[in-house]
PDB file of N, CA and C in Angstrom:
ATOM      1  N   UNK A   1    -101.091   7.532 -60.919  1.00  0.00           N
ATOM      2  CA  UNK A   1    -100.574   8.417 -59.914  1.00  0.00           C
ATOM      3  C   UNK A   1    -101.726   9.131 -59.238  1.00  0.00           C
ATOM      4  N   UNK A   2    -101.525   9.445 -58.145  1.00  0.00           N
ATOM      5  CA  UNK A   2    -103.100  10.194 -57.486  1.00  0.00           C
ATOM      6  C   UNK A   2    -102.711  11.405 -56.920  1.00  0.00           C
ATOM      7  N   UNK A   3    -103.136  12.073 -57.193  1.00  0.00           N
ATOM      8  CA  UNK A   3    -103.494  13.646 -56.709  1.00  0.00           C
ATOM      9  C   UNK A   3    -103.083  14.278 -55.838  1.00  0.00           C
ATOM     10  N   UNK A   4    -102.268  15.327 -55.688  1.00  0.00           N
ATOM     11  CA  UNK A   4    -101.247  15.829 -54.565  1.00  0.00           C
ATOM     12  C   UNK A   4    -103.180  16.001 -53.791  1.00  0.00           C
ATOM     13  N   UNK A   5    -103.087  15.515 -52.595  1.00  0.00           N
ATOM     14  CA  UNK A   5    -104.238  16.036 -51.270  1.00  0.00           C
ATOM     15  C   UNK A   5    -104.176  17.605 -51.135  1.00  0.00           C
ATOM     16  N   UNK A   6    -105.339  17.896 -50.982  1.00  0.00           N
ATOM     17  CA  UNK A   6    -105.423  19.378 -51.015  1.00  0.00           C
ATOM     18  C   UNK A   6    -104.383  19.795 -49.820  1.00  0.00           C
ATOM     19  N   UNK A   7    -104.124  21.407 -49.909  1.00  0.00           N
ATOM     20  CA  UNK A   7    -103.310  22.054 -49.089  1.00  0.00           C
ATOM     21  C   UNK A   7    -101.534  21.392 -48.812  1.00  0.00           C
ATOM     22  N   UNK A   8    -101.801  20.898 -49.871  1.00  0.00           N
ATOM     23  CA  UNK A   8    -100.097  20.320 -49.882  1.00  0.00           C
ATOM     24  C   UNK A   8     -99.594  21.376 -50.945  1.00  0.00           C
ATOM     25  N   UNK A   9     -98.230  21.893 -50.803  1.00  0.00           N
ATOM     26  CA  UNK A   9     -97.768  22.218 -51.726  1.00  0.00           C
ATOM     27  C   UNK A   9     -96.584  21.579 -52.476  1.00  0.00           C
ATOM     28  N   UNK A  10     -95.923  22.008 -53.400  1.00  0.00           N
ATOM     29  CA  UNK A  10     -94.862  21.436 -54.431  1.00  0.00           C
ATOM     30  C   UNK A  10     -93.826  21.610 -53.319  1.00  0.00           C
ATOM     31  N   UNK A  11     -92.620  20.313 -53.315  1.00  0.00           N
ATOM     32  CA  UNK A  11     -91.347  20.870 -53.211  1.00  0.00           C
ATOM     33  C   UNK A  11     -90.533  21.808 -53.749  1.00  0.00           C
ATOM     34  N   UNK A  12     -89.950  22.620 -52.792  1.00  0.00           N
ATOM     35  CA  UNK A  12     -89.069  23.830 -53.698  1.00  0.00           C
ATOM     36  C   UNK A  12     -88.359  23.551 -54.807  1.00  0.00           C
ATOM     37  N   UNK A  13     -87.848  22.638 -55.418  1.00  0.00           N
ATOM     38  CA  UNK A  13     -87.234  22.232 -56.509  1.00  0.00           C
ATOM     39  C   UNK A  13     -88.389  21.908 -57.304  1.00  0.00           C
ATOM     40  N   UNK A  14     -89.409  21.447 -57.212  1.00  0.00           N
ATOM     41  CA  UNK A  14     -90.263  21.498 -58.474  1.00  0.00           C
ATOM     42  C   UNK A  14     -91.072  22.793 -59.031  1.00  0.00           C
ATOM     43  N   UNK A  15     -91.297  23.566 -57.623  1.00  0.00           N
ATOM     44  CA  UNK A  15     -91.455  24.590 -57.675  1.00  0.00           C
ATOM     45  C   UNK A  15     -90.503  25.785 -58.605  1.00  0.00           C
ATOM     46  N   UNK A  16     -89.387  25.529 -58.697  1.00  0.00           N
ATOM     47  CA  UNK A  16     -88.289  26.402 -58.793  1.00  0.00           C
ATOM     48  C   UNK A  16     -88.784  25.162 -60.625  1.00  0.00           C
ATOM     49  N   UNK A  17     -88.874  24.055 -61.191  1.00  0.00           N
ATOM     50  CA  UNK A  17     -88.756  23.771 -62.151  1.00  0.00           C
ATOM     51  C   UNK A  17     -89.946  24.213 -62.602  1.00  0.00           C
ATOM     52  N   UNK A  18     -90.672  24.478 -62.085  1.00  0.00           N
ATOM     53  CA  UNK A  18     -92.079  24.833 -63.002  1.00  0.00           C
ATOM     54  C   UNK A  18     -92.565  26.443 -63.516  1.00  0.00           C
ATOM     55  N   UNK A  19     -91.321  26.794 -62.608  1.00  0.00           N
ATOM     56  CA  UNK A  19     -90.962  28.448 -62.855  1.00  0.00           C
ATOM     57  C   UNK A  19     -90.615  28.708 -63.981  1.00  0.00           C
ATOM     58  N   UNK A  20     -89.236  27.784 -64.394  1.00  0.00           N
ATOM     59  CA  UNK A  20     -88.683  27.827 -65.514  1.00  0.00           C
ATOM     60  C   UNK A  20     -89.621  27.222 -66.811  1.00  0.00           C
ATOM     61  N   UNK A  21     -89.985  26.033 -66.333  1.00  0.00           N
ATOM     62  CA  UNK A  21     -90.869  25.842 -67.939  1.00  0.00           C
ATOM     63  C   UNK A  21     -91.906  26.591 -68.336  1.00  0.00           C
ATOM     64  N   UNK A  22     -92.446  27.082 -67.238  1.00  0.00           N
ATOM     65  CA  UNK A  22     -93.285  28.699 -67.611  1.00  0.00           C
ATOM     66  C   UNK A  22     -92.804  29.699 -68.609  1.00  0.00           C
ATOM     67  N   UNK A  23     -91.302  29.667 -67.629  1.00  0.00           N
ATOM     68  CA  UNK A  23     -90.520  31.157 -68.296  1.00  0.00           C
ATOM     69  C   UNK A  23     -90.383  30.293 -69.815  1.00  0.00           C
ATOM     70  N   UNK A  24     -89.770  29.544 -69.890  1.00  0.00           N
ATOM     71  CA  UNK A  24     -88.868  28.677 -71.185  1.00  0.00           C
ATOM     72  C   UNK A  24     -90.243  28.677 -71.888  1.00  0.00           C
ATOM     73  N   UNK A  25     -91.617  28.470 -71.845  1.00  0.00           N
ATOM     74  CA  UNK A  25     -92.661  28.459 -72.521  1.00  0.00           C
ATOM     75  C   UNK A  25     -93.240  30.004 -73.070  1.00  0.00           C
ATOM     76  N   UNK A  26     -93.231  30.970 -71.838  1.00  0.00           N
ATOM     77  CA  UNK A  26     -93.321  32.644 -72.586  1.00  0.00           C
ATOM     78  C   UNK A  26     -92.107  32.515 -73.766  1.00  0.00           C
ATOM     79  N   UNK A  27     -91.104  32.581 -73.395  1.00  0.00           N
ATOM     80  CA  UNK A  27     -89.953  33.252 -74.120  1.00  0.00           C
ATOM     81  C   UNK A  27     -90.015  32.600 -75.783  1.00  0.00           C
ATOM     82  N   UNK A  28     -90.658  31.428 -75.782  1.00  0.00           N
ATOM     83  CA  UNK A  28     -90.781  30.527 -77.054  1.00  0.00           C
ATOM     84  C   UNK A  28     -91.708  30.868 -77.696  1.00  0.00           C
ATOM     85  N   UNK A  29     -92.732  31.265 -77.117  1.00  0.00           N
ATOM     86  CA  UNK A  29     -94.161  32.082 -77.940  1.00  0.00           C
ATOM     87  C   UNK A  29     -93.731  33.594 -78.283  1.00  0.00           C
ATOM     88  N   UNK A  30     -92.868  34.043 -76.940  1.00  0.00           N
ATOM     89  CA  UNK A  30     -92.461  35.514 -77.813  1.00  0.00           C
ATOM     90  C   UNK A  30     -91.629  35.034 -79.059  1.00  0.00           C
ATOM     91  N   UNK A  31     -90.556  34.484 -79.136  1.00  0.00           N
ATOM     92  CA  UNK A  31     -89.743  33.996 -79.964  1.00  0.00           C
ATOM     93  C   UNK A  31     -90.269  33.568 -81.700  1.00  0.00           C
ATOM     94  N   UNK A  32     -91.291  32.954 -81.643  1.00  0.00           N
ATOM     95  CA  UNK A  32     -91.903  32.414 -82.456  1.00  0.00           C
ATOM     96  C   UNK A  32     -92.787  33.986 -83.107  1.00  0.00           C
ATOM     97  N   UNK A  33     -93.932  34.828 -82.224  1.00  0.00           N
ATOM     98  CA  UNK A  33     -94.360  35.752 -82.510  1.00  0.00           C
ATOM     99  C   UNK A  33     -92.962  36.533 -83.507  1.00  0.00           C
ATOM    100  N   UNK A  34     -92.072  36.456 -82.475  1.00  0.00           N
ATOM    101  CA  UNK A  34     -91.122  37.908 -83.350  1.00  0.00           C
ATOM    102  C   UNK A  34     -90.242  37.312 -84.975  1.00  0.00           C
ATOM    103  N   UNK A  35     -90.163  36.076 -85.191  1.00  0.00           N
ATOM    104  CA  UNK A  35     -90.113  35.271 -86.188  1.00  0.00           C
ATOM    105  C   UNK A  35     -90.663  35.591 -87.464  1.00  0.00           C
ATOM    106  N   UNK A  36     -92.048  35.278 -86.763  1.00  0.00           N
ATOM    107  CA  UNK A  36     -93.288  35.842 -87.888  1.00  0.00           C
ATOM    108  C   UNK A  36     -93.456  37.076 -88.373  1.00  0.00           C
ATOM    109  N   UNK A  37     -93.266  37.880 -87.233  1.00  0.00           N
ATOM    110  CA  UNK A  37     -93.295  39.358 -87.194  1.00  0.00           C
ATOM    111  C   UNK A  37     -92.451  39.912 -88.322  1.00  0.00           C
ATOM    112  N   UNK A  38     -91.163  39.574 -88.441  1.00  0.00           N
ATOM    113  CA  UNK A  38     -89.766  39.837 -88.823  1.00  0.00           C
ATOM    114  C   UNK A  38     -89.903  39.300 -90.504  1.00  0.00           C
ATOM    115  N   UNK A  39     -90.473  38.125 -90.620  1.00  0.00           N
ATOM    116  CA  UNK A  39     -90.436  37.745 -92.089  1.00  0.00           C
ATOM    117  C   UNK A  39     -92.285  37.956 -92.677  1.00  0.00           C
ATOM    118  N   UNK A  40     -92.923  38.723 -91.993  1.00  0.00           N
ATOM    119  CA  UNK A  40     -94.211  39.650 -92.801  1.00  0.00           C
ATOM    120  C   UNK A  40     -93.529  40.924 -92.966  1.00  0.00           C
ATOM    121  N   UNK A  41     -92.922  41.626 -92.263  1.00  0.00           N
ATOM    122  CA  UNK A  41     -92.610  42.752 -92.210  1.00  0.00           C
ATOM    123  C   UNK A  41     -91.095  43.207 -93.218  1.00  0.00           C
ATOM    124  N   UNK A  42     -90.554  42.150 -93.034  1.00  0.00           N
ATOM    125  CA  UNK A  42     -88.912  42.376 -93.726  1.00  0.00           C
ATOM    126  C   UNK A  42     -88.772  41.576 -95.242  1.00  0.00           C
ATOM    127  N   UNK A  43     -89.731  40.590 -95.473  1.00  0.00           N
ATOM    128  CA  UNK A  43     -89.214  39.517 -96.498  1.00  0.00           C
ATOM    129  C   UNK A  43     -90.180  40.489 -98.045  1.00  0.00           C
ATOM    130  N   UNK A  44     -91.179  41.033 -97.960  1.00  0.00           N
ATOM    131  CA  UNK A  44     -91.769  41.484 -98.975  1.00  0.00           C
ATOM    132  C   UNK A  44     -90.802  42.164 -99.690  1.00  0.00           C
ATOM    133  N   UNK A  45     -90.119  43.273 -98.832  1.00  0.00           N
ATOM    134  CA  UNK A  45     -89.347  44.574 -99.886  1.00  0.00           C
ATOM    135  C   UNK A  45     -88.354  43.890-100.108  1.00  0.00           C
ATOM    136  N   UNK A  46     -87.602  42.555 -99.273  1.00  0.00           N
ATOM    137  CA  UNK A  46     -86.483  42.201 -99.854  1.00  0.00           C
ATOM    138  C   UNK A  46     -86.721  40.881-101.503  1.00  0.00           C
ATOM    139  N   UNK A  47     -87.444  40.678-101.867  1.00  0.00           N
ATOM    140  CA  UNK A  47     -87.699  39.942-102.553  1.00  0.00           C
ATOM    141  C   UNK A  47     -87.343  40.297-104.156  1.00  0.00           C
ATOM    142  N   UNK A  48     -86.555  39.806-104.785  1.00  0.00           N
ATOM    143  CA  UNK A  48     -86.660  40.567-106.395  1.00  0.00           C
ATOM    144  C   UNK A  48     -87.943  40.661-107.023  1.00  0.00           C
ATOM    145  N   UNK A  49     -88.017  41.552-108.169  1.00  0.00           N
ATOM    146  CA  UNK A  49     -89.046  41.412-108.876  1.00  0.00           C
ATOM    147  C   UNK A  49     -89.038  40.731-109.454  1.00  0.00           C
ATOM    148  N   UNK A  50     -90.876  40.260-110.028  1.00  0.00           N
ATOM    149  CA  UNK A  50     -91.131  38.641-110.970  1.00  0.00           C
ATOM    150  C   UNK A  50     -90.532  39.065-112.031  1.00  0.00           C
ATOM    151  N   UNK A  51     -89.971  38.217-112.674  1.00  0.00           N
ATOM    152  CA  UNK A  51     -89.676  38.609-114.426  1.00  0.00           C
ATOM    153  C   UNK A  51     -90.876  38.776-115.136  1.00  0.00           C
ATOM    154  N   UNK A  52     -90.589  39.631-116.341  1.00  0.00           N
ATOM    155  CA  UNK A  52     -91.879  40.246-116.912  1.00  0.00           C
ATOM    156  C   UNK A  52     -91.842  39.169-118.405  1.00  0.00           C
ATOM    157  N   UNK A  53     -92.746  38.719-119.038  1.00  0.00           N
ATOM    158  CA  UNK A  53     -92.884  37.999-120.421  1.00  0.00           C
ATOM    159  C   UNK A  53     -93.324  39.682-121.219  1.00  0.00           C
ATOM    160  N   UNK A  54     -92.611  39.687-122.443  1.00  0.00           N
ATOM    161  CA  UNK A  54     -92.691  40.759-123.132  1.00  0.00           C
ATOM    162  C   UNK A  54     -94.129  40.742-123.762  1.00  0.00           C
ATOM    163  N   UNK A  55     -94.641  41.618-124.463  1.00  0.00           N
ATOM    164  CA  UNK A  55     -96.168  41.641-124.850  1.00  0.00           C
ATOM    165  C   UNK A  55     -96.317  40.658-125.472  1.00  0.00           C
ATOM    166  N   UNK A  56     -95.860  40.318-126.679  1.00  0.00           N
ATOM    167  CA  UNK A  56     -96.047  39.442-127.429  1.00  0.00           C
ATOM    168  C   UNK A  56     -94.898  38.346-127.547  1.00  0.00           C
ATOM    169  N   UNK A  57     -95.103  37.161-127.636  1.00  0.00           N
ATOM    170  CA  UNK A  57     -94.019  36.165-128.225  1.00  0.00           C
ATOM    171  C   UNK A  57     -94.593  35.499-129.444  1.00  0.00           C
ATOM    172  N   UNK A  58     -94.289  35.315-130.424  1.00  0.00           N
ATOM    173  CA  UNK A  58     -95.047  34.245-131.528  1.00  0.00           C
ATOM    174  C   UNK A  58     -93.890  32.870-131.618  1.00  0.00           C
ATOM    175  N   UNK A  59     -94.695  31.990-131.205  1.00  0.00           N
ATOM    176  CA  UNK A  59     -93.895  30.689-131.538  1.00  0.00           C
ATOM    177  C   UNK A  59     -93.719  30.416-132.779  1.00  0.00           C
ATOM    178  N   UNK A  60     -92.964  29.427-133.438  1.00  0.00           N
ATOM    179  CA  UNK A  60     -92.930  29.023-134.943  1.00  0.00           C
ATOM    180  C   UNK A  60     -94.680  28.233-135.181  1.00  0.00           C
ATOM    181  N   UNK A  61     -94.665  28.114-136.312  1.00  0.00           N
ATOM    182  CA  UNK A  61     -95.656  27.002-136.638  1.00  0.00           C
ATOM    183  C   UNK A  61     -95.310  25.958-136.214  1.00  0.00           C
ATOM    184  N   UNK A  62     -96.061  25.234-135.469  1.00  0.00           N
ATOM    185  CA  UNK A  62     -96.090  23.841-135.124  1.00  0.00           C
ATOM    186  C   UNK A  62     -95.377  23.556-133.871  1.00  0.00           C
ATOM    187  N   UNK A  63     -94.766  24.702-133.122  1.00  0.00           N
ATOM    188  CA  UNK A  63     -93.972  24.362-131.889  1.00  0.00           C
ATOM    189  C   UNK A  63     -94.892  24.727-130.567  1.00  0.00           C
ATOM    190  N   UNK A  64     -94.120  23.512-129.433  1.00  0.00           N
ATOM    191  CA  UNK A  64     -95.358  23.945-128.437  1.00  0.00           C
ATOM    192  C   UNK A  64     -94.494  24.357-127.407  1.00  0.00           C
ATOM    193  N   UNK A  65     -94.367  25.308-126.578  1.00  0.00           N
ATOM    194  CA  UNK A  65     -93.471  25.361-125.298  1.00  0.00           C
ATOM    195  C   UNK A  65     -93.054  24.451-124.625  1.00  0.00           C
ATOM    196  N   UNK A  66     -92.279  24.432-123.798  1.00  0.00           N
ATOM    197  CA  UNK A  66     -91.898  23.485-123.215  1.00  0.00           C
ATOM    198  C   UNK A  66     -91.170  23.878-121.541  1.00  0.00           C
ATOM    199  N   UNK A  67     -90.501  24.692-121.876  1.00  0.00           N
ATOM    200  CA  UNK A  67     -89.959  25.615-120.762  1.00  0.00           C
ATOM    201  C   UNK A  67     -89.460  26.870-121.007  1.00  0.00           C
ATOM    202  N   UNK A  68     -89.791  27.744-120.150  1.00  0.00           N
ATOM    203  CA  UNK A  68     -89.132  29.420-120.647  1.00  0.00           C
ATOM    204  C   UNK A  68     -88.277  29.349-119.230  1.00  0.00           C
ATOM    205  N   UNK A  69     -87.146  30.659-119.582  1.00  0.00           N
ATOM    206  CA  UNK A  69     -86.254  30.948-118.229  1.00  0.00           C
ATOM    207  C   UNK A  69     -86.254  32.577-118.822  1.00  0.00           C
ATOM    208  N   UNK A  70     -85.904  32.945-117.991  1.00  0.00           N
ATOM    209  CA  UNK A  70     -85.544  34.480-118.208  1.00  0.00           C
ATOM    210  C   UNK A  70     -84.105  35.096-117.848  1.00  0.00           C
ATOM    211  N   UNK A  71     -83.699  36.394-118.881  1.00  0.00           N
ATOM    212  CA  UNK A  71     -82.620  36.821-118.229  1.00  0.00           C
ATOM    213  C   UNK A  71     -82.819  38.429-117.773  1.00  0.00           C
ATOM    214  N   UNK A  72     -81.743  39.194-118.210  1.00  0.00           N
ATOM    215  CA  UNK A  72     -81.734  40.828-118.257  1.00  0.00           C
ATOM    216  C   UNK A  72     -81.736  40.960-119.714  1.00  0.00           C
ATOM    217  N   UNK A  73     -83.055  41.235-119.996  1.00  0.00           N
ATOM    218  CA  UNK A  73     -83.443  41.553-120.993  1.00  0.00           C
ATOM    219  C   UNK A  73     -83.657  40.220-122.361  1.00  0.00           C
ATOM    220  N   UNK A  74     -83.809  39.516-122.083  1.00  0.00           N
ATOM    221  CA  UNK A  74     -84.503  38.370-123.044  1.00  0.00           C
ATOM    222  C   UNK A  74     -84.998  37.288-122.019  1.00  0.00           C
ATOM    223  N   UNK A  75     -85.572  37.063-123.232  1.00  0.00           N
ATOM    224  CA  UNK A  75     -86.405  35.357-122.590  1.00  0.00           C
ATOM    225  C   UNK A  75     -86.286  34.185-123.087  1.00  0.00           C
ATOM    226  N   UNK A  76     -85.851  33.045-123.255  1.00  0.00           N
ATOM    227  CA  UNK A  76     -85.809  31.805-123.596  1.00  0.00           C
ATOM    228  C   UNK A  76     -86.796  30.528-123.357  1.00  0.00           C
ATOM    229  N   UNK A  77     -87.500  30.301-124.720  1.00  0.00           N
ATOM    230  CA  UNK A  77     -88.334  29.364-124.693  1.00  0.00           C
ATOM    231  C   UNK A  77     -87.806  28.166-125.276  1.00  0.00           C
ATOM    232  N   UNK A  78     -87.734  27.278-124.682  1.00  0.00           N
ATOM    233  CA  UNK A  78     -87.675  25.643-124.841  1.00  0.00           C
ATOM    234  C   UNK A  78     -88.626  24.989-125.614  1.00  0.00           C
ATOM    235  N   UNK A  79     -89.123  24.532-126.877  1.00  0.00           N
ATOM    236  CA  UNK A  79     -89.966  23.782-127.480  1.00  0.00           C
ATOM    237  C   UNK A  79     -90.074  22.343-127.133  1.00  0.00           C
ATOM    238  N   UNK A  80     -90.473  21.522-127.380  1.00  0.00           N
ATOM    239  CA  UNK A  80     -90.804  20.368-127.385  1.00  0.00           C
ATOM    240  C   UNK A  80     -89.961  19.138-128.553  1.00  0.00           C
ATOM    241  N   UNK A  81     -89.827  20.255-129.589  1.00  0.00           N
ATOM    242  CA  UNK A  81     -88.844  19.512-130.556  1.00  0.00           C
ATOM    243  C   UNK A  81     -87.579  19.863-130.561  1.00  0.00           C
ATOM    244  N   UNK A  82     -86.931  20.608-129.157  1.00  0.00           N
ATOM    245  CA  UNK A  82     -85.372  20.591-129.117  1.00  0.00           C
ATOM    246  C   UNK A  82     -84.892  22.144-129.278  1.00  0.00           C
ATOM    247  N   UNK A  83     -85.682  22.864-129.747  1.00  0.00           N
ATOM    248  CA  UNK A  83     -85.180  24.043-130.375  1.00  0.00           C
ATOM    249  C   UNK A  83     -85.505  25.213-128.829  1.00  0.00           C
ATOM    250  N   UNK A  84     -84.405  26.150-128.608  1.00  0.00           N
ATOM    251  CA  UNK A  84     -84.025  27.272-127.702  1.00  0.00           C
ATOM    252  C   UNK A  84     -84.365  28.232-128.770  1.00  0.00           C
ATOM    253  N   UNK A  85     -85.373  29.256-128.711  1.00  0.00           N
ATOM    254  CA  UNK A  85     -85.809  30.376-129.020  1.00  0.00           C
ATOM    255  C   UNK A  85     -85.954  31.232-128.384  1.00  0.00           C
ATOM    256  N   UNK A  86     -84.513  32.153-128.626  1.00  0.00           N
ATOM    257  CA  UNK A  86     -84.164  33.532-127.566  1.00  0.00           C
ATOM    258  C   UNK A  86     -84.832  34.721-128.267  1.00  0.00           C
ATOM    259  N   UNK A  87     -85.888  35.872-126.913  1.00  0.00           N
ATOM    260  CA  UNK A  87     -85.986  36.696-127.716  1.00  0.00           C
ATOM    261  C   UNK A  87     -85.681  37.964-126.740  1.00  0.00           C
ATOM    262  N   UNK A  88     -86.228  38.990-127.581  1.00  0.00           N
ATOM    263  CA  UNK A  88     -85.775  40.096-126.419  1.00  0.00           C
ATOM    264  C   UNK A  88     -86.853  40.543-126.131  1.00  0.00           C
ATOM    265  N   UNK A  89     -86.535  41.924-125.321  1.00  0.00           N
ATOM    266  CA  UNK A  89     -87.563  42.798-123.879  1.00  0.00           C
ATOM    267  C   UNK A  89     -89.000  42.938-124.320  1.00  0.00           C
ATOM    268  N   UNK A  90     -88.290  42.984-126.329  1.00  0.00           N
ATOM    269  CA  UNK A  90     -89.805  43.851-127.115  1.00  0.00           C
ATOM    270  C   UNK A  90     -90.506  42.536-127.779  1.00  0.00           C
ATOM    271  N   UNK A  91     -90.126  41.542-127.630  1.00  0.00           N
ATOM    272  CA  UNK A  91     -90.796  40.154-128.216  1.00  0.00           C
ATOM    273  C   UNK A  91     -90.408  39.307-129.345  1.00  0.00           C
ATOM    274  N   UNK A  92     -89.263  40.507-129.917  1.00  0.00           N
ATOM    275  CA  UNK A  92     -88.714  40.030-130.999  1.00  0.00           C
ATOM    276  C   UNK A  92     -87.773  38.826-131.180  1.00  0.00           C
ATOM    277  N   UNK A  93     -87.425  37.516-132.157  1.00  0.00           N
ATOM    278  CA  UNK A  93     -86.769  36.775-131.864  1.00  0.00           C
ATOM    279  C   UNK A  93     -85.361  37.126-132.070  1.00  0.00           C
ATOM    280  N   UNK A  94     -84.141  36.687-131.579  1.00  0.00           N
ATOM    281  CA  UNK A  94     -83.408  37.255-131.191  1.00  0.00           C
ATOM    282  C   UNK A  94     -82.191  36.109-132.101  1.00  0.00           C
ATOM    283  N   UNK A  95     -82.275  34.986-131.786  1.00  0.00           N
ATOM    284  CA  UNK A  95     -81.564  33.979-132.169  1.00  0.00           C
ATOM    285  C   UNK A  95     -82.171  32.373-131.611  1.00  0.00           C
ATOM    286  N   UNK A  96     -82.005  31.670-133.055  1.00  0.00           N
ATOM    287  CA  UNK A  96     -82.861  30.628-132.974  1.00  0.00           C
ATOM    288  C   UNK A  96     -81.792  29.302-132.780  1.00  0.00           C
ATOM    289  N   UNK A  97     -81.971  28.034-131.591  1.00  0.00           N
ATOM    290  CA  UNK A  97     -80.683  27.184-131.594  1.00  0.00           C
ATOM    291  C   UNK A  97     -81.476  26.390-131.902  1.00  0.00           C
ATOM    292  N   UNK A  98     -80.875  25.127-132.218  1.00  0.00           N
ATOM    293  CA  UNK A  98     -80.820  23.297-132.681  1.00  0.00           C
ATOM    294  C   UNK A  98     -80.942  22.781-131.259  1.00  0.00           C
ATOM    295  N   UNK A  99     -81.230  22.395-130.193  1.00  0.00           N
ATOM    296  CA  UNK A  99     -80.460  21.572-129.340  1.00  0.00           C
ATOM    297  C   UNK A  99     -80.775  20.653-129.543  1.00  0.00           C
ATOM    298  N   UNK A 100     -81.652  19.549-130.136  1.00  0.00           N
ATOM    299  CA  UNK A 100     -82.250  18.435-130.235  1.00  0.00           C
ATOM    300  C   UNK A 100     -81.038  17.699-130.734  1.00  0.00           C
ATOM    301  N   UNK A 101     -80.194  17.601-131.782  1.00  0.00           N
ATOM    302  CA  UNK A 101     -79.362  17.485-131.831  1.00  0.00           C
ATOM    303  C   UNK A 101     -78.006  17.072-131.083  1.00  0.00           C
ATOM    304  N   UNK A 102     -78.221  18.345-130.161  1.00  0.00           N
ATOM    305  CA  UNK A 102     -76.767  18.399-129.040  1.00  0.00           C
ATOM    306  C   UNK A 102     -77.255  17.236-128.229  1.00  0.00           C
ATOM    307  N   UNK A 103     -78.633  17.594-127.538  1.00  0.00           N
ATOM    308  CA  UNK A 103     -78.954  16.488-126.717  1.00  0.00           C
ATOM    309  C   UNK A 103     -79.382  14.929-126.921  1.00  0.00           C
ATOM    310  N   UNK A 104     -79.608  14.785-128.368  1.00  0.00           N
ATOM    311  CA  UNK A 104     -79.447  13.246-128.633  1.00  0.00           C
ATOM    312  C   UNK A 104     -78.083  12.747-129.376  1.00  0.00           C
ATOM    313  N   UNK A 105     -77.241  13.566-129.394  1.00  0.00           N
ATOM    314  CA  UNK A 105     -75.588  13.432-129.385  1.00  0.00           C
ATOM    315  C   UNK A 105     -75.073  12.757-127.447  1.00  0.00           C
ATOM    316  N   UNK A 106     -75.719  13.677-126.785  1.00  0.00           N
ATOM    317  CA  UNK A 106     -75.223  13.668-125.435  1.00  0.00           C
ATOM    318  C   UNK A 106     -75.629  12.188-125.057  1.00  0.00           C
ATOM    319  N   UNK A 107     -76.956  12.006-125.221  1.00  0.00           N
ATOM    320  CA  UNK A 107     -77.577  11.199-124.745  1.00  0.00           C
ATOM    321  C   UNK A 107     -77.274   9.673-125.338  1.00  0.00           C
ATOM    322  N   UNK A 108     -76.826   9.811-126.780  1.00  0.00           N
ATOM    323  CA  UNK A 108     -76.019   8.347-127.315  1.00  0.00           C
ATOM    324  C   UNK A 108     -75.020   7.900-126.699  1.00  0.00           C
ATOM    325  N   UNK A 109     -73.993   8.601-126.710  1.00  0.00           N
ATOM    326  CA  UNK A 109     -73.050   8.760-126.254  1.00  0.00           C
ATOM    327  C   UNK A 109     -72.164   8.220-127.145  1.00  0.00           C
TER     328      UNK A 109
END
């Protein structure tokens, strides 16, 4: 395509379209700015707090973690050999489960 010749101008309809993709191009950068703006400014205080691991936990002999979850007021560690070890806020164990069991019951079927 070659080059509008100098001192030509746009037809009024392209003119009138290039208005708008201007405008439609500000309004998308404001848009985007106030986005950002809105989730630095608003998303911190709304966020829960991290769950806390109590000072101490002592695993059994010979068990290795596997997965912890947390609740209101205890914590649950998952071992490696099947066993759910619930404890509470102060580290203490709370109640000790089997699942290895449940889950190679489930899993036979």
């Amino acid at each position: 395509m070659a080059d509008a010749p100098d001192g030509e101008t746009l037809p009024p309809s392209l003119r009138v379209l290039k208005a708008l993709v201007l405008l439609l191009t500000l309004s998308m950068i404001g848009g985007v700015i106030t986005v950002v703006w809105l989730l630095v400014t608003r998303m911190p205080g709304a966020m829960a707090p991290l769950p806390r691991l109590p000072e101490t936990i002592a695993l059994p002999a010979g068990e290795t973690a596997s997965a912890v979850t947390f609740g209101q007021g205890w914590t649950a560690v998952v071992t490696t050999s099947g066993r759910i070890l619930i404890y509470g806020s102060d580290g203490s164990l709370r109640q000790d489960v089997d699942a290895g069991a449940v889950v190679g019951d489930a899993a036979g079927g």
